[in-house]
PDB file of N, CA and C in Angstrom:
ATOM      1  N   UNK A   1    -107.420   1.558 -14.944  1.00  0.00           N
ATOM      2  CA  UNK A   1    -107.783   1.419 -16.333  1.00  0.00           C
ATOM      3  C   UNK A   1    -109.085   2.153 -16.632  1.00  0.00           C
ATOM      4  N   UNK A   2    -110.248   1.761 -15.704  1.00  0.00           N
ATOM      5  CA  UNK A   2    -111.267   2.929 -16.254  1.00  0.00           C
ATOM      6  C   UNK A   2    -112.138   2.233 -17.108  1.00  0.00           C
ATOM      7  N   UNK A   3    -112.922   2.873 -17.203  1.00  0.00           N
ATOM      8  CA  UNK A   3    -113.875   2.344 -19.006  1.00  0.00           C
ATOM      9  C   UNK A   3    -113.498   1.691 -19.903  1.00  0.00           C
ATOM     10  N   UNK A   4    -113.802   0.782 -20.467  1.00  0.00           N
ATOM     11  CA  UNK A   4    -113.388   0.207 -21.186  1.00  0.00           C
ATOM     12  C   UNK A   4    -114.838   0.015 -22.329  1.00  0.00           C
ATOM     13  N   UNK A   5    -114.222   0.329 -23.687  1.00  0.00           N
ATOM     14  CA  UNK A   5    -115.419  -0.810 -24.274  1.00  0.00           C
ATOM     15  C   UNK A   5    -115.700  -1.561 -24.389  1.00  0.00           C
ATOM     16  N   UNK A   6    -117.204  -2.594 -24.011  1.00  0.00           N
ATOM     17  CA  UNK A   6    -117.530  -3.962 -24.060  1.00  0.00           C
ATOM     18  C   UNK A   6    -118.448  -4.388 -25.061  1.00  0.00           C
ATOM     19  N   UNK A   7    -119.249  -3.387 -25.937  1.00  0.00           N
ATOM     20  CA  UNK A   7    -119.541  -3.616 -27.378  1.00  0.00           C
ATOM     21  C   UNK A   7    -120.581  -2.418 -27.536  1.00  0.00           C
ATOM     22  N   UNK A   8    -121.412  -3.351 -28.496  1.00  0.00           N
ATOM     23  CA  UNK A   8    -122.760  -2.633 -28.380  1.00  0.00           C
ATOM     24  C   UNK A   8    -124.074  -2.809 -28.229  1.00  0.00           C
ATOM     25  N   UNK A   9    -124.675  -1.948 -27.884  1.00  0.00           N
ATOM     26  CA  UNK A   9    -126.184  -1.944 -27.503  1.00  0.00           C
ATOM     27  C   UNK A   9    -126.765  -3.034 -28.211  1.00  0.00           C
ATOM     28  N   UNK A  10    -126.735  -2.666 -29.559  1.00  0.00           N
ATOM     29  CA  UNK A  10    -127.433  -3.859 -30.288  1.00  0.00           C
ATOM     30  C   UNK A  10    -126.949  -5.091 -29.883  1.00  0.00           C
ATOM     31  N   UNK A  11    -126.061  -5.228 -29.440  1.00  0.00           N
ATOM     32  CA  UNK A  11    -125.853  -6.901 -29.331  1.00  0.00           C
ATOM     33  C   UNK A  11    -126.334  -7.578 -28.121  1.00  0.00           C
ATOM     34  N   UNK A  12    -126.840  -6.566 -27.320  1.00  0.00           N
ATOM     35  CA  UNK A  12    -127.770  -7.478 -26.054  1.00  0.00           C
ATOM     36  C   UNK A  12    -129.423  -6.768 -26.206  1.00  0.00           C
ATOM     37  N   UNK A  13    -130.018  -7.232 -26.615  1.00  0.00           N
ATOM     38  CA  UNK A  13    -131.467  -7.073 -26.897  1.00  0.00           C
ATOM     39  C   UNK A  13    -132.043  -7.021 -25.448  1.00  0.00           C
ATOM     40  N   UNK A  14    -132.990  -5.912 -25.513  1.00  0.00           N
ATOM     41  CA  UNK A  14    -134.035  -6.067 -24.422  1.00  0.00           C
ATOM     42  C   UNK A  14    -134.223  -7.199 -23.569  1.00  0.00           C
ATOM     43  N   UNK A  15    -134.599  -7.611 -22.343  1.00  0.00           N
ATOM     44  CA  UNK A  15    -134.592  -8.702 -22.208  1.00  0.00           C
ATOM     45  C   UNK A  15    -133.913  -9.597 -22.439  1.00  0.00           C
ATOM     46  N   UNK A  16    -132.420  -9.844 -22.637  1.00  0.00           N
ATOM     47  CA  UNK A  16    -131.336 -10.995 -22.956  1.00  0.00           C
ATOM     48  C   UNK A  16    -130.194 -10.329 -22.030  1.00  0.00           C
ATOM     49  N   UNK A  17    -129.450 -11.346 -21.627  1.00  0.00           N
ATOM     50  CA  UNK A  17    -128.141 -10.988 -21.283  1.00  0.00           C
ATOM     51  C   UNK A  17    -127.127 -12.040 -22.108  1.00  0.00           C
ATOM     52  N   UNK A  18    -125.913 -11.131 -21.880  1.00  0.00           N
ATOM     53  CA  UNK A  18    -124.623 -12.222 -22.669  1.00  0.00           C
ATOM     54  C   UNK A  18    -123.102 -12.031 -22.051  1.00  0.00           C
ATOM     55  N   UNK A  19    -122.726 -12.669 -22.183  1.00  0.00           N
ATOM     56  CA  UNK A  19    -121.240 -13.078 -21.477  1.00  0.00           C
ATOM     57  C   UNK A  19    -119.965 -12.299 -22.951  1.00  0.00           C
ATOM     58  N   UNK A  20    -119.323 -11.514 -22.099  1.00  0.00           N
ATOM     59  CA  UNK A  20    -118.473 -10.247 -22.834  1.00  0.00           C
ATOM     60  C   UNK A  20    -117.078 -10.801 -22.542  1.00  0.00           C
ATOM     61  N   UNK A  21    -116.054 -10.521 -23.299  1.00  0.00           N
ATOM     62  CA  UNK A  21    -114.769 -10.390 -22.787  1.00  0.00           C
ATOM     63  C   UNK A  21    -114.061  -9.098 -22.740  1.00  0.00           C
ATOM     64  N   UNK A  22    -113.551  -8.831 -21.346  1.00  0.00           N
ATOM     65  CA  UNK A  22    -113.391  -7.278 -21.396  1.00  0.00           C
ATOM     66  C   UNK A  22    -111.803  -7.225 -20.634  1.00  0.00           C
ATOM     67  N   UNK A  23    -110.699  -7.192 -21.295  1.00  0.00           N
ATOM     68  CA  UNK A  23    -109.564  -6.821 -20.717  1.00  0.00           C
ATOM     69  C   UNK A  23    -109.343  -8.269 -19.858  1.00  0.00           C
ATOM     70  N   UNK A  24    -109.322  -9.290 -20.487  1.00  0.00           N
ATOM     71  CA  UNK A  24    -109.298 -10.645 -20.332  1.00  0.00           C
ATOM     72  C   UNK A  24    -110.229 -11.180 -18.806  1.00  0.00           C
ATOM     73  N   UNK A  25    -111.366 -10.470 -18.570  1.00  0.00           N
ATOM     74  CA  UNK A  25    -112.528 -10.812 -17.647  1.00  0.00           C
ATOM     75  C   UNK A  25    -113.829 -10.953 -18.513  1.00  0.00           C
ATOM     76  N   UNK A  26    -114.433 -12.135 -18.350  1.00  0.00           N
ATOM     77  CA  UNK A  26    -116.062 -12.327 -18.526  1.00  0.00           C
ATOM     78  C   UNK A  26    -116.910 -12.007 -17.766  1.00  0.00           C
ATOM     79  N   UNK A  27    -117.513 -10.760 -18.199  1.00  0.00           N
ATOM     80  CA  UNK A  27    -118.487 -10.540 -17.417  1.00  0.00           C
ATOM     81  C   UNK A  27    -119.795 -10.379 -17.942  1.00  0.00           C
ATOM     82  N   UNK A  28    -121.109 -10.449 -17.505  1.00  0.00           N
ATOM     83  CA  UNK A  28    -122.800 -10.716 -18.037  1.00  0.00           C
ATOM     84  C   UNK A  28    -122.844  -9.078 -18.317  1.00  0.00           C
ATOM     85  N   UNK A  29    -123.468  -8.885 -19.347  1.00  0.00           N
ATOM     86  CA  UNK A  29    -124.167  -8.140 -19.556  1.00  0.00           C
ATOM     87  C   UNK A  29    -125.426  -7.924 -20.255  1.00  0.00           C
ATOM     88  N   UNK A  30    -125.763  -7.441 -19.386  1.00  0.00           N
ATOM     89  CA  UNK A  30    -128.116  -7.737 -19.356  1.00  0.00           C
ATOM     90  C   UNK A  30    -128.546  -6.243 -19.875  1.00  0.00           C
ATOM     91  N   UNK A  31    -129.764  -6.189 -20.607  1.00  0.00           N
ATOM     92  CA  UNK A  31    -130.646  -5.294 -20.854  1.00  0.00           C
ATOM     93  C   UNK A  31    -131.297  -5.652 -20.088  1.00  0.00           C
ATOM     94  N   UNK A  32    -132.121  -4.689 -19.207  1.00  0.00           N
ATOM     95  CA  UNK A  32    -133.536  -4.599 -18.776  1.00  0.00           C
ATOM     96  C   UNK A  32    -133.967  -3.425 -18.945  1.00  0.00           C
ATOM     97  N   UNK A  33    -135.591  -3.828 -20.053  1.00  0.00           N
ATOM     98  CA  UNK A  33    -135.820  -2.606 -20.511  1.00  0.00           C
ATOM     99  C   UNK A  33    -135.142  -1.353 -21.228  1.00  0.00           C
ATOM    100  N   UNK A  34    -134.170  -1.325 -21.667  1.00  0.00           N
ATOM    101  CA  UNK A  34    -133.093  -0.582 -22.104  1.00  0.00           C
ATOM    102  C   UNK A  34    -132.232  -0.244 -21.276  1.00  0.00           C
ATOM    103  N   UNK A  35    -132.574  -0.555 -20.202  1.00  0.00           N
ATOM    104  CA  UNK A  35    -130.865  -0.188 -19.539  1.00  0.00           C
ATOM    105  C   UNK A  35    -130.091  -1.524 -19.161  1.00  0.00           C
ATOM    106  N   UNK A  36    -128.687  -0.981 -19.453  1.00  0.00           N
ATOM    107  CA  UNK A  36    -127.369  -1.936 -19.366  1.00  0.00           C
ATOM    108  C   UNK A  36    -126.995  -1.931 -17.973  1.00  0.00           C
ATOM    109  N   UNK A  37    -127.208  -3.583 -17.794  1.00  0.00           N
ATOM    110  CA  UNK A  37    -126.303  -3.528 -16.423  1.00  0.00           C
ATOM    111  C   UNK A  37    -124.796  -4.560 -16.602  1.00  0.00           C
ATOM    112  N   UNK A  38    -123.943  -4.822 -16.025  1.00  0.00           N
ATOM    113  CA  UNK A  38    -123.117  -5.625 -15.896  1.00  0.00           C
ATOM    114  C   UNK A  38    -122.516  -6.150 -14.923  1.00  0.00           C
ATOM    115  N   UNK A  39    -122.555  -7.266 -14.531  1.00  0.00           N
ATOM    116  CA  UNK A  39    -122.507  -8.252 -13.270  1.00  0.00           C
ATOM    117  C   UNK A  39    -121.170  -9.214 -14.247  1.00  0.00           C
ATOM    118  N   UNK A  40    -120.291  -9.511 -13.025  1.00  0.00           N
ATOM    119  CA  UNK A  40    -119.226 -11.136 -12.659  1.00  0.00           C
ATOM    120  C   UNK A  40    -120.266 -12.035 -13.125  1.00  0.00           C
ATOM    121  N   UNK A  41    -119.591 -12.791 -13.937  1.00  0.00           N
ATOM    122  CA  UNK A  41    -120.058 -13.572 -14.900  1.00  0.00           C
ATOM    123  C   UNK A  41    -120.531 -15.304 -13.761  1.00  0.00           C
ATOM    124  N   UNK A  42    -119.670 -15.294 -13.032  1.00  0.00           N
ATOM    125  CA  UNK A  42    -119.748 -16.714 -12.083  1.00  0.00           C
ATOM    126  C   UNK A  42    -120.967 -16.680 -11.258  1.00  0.00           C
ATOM    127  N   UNK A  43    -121.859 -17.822 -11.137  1.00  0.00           N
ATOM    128  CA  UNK A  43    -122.669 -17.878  -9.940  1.00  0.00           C
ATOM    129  C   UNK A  43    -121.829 -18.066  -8.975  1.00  0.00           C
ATOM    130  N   UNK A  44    -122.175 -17.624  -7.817  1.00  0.00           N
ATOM    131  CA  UNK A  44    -121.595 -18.067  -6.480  1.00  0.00           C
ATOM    132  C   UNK A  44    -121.754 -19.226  -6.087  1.00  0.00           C
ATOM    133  N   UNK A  45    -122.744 -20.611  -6.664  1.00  0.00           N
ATOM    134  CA  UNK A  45    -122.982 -21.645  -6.048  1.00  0.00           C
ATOM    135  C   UNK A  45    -121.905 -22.998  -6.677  1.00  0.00           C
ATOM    136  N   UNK A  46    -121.703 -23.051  -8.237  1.00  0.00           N
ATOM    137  CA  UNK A  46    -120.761 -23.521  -7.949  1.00  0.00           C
ATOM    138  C   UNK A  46    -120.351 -23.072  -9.737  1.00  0.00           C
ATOM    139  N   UNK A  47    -120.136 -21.918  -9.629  1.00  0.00           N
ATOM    140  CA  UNK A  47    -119.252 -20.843 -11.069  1.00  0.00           C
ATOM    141  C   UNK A  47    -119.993 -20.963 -12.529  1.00  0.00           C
ATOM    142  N   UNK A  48    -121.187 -21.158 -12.105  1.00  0.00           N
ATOM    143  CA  UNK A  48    -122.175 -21.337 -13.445  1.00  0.00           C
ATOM    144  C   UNK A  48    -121.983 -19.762 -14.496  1.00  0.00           C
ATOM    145  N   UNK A  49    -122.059 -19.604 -16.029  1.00  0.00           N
ATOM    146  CA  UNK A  49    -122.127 -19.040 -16.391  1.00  0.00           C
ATOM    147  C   UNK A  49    -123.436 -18.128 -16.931  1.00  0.00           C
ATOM    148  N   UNK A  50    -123.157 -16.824 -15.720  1.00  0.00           N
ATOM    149  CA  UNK A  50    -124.673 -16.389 -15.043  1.00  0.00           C
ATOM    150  C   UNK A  50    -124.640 -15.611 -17.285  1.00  0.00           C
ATOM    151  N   UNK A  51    -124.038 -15.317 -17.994  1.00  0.00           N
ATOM    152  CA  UNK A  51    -124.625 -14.669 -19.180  1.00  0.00           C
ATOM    153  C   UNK A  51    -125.068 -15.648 -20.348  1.00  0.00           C
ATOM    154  N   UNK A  52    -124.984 -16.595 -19.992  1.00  0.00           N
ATOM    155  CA  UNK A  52    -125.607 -18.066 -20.504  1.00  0.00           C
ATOM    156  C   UNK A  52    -127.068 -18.307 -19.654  1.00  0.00           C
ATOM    157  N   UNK A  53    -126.899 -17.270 -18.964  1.00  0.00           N
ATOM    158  CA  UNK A  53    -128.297 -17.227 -18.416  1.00  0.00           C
ATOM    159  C   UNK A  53    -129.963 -16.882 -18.967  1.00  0.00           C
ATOM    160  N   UNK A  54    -130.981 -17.576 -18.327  1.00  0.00           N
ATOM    161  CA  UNK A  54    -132.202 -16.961 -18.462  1.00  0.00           C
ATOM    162  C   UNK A  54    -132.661 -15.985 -18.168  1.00  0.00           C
ATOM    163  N   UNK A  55    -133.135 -14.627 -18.796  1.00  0.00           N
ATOM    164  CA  UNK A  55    -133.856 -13.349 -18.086  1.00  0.00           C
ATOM    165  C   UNK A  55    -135.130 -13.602 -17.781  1.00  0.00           C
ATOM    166  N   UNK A  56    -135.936 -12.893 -16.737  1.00  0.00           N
ATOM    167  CA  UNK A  56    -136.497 -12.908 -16.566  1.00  0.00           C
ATOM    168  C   UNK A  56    -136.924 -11.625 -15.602  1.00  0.00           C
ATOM    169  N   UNK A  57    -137.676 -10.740 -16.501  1.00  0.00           N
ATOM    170  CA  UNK A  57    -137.569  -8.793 -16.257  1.00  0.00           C
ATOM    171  C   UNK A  57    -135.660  -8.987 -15.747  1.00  0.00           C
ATOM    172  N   UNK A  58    -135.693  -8.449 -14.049  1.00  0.00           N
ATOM    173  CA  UNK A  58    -134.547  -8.041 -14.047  1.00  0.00           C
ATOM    174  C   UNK A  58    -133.769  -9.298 -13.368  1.00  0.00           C
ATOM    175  N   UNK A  59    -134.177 -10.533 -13.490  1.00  0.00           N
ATOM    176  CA  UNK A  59    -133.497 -11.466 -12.581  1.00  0.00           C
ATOM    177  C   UNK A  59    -133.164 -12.701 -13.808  1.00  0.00           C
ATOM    178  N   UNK A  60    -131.540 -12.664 -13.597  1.00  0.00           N
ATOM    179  CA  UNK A  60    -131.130 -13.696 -14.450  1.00  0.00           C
ATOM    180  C   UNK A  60    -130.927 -14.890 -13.372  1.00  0.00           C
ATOM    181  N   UNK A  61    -130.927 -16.532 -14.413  1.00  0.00           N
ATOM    182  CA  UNK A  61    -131.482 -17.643 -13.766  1.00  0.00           C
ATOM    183  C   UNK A  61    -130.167 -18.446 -14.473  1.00  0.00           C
ATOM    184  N   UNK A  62    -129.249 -18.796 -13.382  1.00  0.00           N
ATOM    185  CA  UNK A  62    -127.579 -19.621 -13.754  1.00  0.00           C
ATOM    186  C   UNK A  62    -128.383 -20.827 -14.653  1.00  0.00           C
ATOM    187  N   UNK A  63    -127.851 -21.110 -15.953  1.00  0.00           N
ATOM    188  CA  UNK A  63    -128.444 -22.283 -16.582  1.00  0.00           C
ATOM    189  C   UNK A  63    -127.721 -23.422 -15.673  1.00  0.00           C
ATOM    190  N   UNK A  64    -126.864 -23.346 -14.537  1.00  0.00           N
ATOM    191  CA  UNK A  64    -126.170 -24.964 -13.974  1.00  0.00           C
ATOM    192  C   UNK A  64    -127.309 -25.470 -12.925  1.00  0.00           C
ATOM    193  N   UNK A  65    -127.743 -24.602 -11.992  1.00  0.00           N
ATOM    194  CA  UNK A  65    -128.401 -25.145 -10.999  1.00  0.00           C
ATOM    195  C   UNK A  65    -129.325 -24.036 -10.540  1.00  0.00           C
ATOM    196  N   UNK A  66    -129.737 -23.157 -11.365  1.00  0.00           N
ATOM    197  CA  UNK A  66    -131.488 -22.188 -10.960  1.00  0.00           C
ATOM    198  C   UNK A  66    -131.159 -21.271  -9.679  1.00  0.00           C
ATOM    199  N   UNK A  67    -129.724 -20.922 -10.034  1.00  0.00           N
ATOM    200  CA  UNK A  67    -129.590 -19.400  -8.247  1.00  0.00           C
ATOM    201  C   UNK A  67    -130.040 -18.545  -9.605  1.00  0.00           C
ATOM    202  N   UNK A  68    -130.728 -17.466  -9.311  1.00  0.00           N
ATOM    203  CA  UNK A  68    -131.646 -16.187  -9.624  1.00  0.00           C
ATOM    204  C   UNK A  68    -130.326 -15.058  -9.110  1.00  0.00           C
ATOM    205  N   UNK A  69    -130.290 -13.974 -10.020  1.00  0.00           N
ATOM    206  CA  UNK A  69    -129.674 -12.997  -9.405  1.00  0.00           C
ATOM    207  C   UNK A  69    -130.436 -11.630  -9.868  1.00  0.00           C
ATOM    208  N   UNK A  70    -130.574 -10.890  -9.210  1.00  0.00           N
ATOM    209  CA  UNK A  70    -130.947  -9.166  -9.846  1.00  0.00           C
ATOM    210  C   UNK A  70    -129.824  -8.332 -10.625  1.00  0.00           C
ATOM    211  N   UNK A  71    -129.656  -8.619 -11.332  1.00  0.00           N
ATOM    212  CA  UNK A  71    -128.788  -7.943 -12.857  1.00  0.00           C
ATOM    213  C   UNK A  71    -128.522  -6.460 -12.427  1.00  0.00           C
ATOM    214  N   UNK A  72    -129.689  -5.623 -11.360  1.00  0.00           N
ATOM    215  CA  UNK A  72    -129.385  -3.986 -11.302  1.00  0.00           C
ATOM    216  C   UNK A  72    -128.714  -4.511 -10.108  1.00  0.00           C
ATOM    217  N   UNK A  73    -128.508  -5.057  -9.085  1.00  0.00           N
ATOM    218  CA  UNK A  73    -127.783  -5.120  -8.456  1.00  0.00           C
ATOM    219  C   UNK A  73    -126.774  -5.550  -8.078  1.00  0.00           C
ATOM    220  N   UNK A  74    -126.882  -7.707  -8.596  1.00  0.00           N
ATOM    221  CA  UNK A  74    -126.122  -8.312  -7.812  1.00  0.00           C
ATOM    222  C   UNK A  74    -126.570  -9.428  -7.329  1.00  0.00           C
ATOM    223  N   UNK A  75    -127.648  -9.151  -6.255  1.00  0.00           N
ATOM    224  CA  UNK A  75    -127.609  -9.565  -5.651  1.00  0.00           C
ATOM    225  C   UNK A  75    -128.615 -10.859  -6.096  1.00  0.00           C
ATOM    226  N   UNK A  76    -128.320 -12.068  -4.750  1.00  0.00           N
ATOM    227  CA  UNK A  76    -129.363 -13.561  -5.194  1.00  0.00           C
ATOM    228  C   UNK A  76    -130.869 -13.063  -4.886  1.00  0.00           C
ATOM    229  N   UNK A  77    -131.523 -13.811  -5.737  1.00  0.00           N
ATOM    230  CA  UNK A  77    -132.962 -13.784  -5.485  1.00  0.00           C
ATOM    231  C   UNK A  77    -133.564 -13.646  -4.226  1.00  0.00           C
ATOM    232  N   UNK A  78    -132.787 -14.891  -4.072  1.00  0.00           N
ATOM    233  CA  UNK A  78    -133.601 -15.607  -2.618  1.00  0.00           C
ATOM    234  C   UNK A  78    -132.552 -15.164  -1.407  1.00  0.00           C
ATOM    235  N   UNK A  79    -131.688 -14.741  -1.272  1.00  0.00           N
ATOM    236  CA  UNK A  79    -131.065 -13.991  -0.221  1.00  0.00           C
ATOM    237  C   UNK A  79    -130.414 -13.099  -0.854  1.00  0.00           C
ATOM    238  N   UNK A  80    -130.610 -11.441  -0.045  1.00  0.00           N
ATOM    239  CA  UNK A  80    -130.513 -10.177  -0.563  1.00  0.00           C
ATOM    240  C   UNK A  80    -128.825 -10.261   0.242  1.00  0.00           C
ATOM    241  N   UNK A  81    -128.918 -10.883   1.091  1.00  0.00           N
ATOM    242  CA  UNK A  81    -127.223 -10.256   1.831  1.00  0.00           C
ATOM    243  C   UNK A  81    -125.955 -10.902   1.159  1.00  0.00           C
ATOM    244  N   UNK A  82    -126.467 -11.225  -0.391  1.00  0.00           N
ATOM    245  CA  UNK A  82    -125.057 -11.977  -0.563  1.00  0.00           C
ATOM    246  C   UNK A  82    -125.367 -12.182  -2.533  1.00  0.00           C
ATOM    247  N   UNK A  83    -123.914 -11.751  -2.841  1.00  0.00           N
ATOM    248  CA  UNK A  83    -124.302 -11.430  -4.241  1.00  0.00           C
ATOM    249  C   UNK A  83    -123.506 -11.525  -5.391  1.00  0.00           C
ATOM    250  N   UNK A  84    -123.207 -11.117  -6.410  1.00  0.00           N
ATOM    251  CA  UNK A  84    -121.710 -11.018  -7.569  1.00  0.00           C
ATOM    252  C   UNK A  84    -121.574  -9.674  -7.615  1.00  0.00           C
ATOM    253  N   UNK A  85    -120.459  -9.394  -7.736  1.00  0.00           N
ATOM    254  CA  UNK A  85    -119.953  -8.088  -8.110  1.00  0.00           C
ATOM    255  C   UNK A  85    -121.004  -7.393  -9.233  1.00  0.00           C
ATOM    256  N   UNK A  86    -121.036  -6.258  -9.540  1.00  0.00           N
ATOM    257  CA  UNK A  86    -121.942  -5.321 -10.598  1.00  0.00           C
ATOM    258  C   UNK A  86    -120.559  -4.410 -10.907  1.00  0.00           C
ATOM    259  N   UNK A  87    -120.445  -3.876 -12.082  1.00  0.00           N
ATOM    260  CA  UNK A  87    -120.013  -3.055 -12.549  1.00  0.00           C
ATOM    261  C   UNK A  87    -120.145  -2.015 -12.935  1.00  0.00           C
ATOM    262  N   UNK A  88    -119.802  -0.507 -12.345  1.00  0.00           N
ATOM    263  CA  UNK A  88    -120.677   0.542 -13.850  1.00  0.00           C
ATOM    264  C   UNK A  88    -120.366   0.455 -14.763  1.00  0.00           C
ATOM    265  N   UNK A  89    -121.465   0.847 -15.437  1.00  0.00           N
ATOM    266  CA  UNK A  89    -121.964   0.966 -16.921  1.00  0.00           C
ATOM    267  C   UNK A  89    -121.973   2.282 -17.326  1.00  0.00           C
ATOM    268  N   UNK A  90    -121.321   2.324 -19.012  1.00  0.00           N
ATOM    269  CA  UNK A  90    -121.550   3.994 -19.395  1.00  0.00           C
ATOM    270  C   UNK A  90    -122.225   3.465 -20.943  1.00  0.00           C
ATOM    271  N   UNK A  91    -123.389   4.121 -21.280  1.00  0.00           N
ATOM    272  CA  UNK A  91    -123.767   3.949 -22.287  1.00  0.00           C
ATOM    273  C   UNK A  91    -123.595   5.143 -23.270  1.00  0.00           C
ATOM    274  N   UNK A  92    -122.586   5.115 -24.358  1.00  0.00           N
ATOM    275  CA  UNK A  92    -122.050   6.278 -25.382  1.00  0.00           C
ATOM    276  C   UNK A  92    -122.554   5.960 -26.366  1.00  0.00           C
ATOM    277  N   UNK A  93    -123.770   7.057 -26.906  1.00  0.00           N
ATOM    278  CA  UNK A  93    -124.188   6.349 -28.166  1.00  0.00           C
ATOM    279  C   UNK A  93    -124.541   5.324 -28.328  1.00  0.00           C
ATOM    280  N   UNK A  94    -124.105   4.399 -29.373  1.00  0.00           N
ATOM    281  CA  UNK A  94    -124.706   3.091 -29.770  1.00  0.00           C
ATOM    282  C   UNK A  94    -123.630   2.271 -28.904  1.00  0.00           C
ATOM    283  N   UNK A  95    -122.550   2.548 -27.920  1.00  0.00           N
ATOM    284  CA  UNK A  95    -121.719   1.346 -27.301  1.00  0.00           C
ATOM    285  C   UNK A  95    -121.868   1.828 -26.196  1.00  0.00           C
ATOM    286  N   UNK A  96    -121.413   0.184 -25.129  1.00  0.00           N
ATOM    287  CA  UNK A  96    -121.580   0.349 -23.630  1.00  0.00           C
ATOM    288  C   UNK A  96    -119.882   0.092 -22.971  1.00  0.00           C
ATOM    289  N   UNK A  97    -119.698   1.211 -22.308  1.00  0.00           N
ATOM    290  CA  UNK A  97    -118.771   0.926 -22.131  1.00  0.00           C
ATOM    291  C   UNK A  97    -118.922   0.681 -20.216  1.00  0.00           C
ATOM    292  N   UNK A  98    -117.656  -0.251 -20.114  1.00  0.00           N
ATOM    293  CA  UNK A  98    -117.659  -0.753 -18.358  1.00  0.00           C
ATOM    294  C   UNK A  98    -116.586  -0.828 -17.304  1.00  0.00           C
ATOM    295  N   UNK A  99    -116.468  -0.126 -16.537  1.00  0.00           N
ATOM    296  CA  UNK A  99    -115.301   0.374 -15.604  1.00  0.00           C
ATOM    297  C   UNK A  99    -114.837  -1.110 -14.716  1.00  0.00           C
ATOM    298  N   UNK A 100    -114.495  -1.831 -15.014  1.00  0.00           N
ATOM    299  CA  UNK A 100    -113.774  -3.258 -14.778  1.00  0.00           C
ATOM    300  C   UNK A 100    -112.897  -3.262 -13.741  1.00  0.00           C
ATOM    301  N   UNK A 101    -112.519  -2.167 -13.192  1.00  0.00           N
ATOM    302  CA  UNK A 101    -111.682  -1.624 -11.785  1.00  0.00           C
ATOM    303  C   UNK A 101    -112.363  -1.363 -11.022  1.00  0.00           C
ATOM    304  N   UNK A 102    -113.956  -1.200 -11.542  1.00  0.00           N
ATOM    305  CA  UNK A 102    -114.574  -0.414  -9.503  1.00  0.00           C
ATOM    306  C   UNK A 102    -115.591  -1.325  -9.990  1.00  0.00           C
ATOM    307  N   UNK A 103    -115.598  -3.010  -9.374  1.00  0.00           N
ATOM    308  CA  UNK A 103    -116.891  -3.833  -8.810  1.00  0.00           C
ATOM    309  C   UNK A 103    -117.509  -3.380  -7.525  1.00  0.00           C
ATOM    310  N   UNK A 104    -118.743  -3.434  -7.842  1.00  0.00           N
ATOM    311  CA  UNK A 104    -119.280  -3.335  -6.161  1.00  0.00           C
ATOM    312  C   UNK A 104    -120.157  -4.321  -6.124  1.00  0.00           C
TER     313      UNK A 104
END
């Protein structure tokens, strides 16, 4: 499938992330600093909704139980070897679009 569009820029402000529906998957998508990242929406600890999350620069904070993740990567705060999927991101103009077939 490829790229897909998941909205636009304006709708995730600097500093905020938000929970998207994209080809019937929820996934977070965070500004930091102007760039778009997009991460699997589930914490790994027990499926908290990480775009209902707190930012904080680049580390969003699961509102269920406080696991931290790095939004450019993935990965948990507090242990780097273990993480949520990330997605690329294509930013066209004023929309972001997100390749929903290649998680890493």
């Amino acid at each position: 499938m490829g790229f897909v569009r998941a909205g636009k820029v304006a709708d995730v402000p600097a500093g905020t992330i938000c929970e998207i529906q994209v080809e019937g998957k929820t996934i977070a998508i965070a500004n930091v600093a102007g760039g778009i990242h997009a991460i699997h929406n589930a914490c790994l600890h027990r499926g908290g909704p990480l775009g209902q999350g707190v930012m904080d620069g680049k580390l969003v904070t699961c509102p269920w139980h406080g696991w931290s993740y790095d939004v450019t990567n993935g990965k948990v705060g507090h242990n780097q070897a273990v993480g949520v999927a990330c997605y690329r991101v294509e930013v066209r103009g004023d929309e972001i679009f997100v390749d929903i077939d290649d998680a890493k």
